[in-house]
Protein backbone atom coordinates (compact mmCIF):
# COMPACT_ATOMS: atom_id res chain seq x y z
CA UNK A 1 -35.48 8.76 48.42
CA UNK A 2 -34.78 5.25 48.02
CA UNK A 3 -30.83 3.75 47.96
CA UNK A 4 -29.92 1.74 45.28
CA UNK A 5 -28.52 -1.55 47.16
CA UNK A 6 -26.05 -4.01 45.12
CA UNK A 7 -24.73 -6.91 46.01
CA UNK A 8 -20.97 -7.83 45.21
CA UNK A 9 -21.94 -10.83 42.66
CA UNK A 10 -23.78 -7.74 41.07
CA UNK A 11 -21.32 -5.19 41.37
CA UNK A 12 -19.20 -8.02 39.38
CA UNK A 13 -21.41 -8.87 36.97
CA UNK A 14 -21.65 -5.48 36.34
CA UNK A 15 -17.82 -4.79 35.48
CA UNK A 16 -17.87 -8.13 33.52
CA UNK A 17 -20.55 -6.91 31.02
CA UNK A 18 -18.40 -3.64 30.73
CA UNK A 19 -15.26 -5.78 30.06
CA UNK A 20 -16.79 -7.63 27.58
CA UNK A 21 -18.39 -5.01 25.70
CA UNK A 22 -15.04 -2.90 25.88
CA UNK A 23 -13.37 -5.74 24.07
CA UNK A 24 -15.67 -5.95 21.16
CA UNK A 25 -15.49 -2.53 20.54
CA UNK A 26 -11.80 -2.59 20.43
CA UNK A 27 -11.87 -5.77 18.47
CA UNK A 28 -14.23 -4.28 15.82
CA UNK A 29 -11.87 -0.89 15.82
CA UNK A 30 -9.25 -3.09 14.82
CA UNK A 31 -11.44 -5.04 12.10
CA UNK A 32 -12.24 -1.72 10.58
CA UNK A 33 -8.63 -0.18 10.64
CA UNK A 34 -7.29 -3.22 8.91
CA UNK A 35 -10.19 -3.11 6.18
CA UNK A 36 -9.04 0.24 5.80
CA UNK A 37 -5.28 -0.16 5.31
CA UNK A 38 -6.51 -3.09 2.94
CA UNK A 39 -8.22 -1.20 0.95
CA UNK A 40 -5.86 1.61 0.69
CA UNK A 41 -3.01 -1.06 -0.18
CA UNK A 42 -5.70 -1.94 -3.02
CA UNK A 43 -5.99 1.35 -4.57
CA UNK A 44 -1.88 2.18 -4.23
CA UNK A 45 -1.49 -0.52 -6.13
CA UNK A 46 -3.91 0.12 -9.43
CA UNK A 47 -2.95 3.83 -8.99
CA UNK A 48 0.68 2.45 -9.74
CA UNK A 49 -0.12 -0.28 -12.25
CA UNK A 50 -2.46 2.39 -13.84
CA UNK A 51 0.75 4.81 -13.58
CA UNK A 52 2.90 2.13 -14.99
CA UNK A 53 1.09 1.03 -18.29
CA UNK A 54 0.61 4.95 -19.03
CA UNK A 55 4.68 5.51 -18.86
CA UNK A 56 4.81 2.27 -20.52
CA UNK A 57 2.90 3.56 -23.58
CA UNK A 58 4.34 6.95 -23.88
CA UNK A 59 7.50 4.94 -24.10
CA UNK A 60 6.64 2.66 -26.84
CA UNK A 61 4.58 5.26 -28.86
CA UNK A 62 7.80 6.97 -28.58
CA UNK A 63 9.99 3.74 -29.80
CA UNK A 64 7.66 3.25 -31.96
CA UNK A 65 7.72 6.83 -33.62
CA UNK A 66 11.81 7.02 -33.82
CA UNK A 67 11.94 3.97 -35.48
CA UNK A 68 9.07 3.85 -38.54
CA UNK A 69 9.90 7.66 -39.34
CA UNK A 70 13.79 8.49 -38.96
CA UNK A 71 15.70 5.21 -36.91
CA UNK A 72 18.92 6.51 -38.01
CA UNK A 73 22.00 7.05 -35.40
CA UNK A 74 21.88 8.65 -32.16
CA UNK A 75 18.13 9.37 -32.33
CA UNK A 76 17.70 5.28 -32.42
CA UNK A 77 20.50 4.75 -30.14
CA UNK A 78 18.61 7.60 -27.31
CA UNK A 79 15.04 6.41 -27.73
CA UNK A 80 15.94 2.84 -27.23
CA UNK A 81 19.25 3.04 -24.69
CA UNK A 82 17.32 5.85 -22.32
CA UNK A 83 14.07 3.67 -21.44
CA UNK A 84 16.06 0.70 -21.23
CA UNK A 85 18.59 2.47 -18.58
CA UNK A 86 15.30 3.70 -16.71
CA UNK A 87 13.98 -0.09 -16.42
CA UNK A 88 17.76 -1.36 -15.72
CA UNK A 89 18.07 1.18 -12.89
CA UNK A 90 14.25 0.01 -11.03
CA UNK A 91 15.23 -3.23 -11.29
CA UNK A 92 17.93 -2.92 -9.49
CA UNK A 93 16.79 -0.83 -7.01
CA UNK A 94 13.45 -3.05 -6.32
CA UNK A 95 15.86 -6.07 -6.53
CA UNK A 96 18.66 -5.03 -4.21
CA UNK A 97 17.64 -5.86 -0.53
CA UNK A 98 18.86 -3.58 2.04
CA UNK A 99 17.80 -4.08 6.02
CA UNK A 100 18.10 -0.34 6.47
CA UNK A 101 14.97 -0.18 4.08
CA UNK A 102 13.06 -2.70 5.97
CA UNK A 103 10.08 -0.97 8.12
CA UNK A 104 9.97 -1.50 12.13
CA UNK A 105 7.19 -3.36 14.09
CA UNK A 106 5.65 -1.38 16.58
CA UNK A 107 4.96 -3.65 19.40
């Protein structure tokens, strides 16, 4: 059998190559993990805007209903008071900073 015989400068060159190849690897993983969380970020939000204008247009239809057929009293007071309560109250709350909300760093 024949003994495989390296030489230090080898042995280094050797652990460099590894090295460098271990780093792209790990630089591409994190490439393609923040692609990823872009792209879900992306589809969160049109899943909400598509959310929103839905809720949006039930509540106009709604307004809209109330007030060509029978906007008398409490039915016009209700179908124009409760919406507007709803929006006053997520205002608020997506307006009102609070550090306990804000998310930790992982180092």
């Amino acid at each position: 059998m024949t003994t495989i015989s390296l030489s230090a400068v080898e042995i280094m060159a050797g652990l460099g190559v590894l090295l460098v190849l271990f780093m792209v690897w790990r630089a591409g993983s994190r490439r393609a993990k923040a692609a990823a969380e872009a792209a879900r970020s992306g589809a969160r939000f049109m899943s909400l805007a598509g959310r929103v204008l839905f809720s949006a247009g039930l509540i106009v239809a709604a307004q809209w209903l109330v007030i060509t057929q029978a906007g008398t009293g409490w039915l016009l007071l209700a179908v124009l008071g409760v919406p507007a309560l709803f929006a006053s109250y997520t205002l608020t709350r997506a307006l009102t900073v609070s550090t306990r909300d804000m998310p930790r760093r992982r180092r």
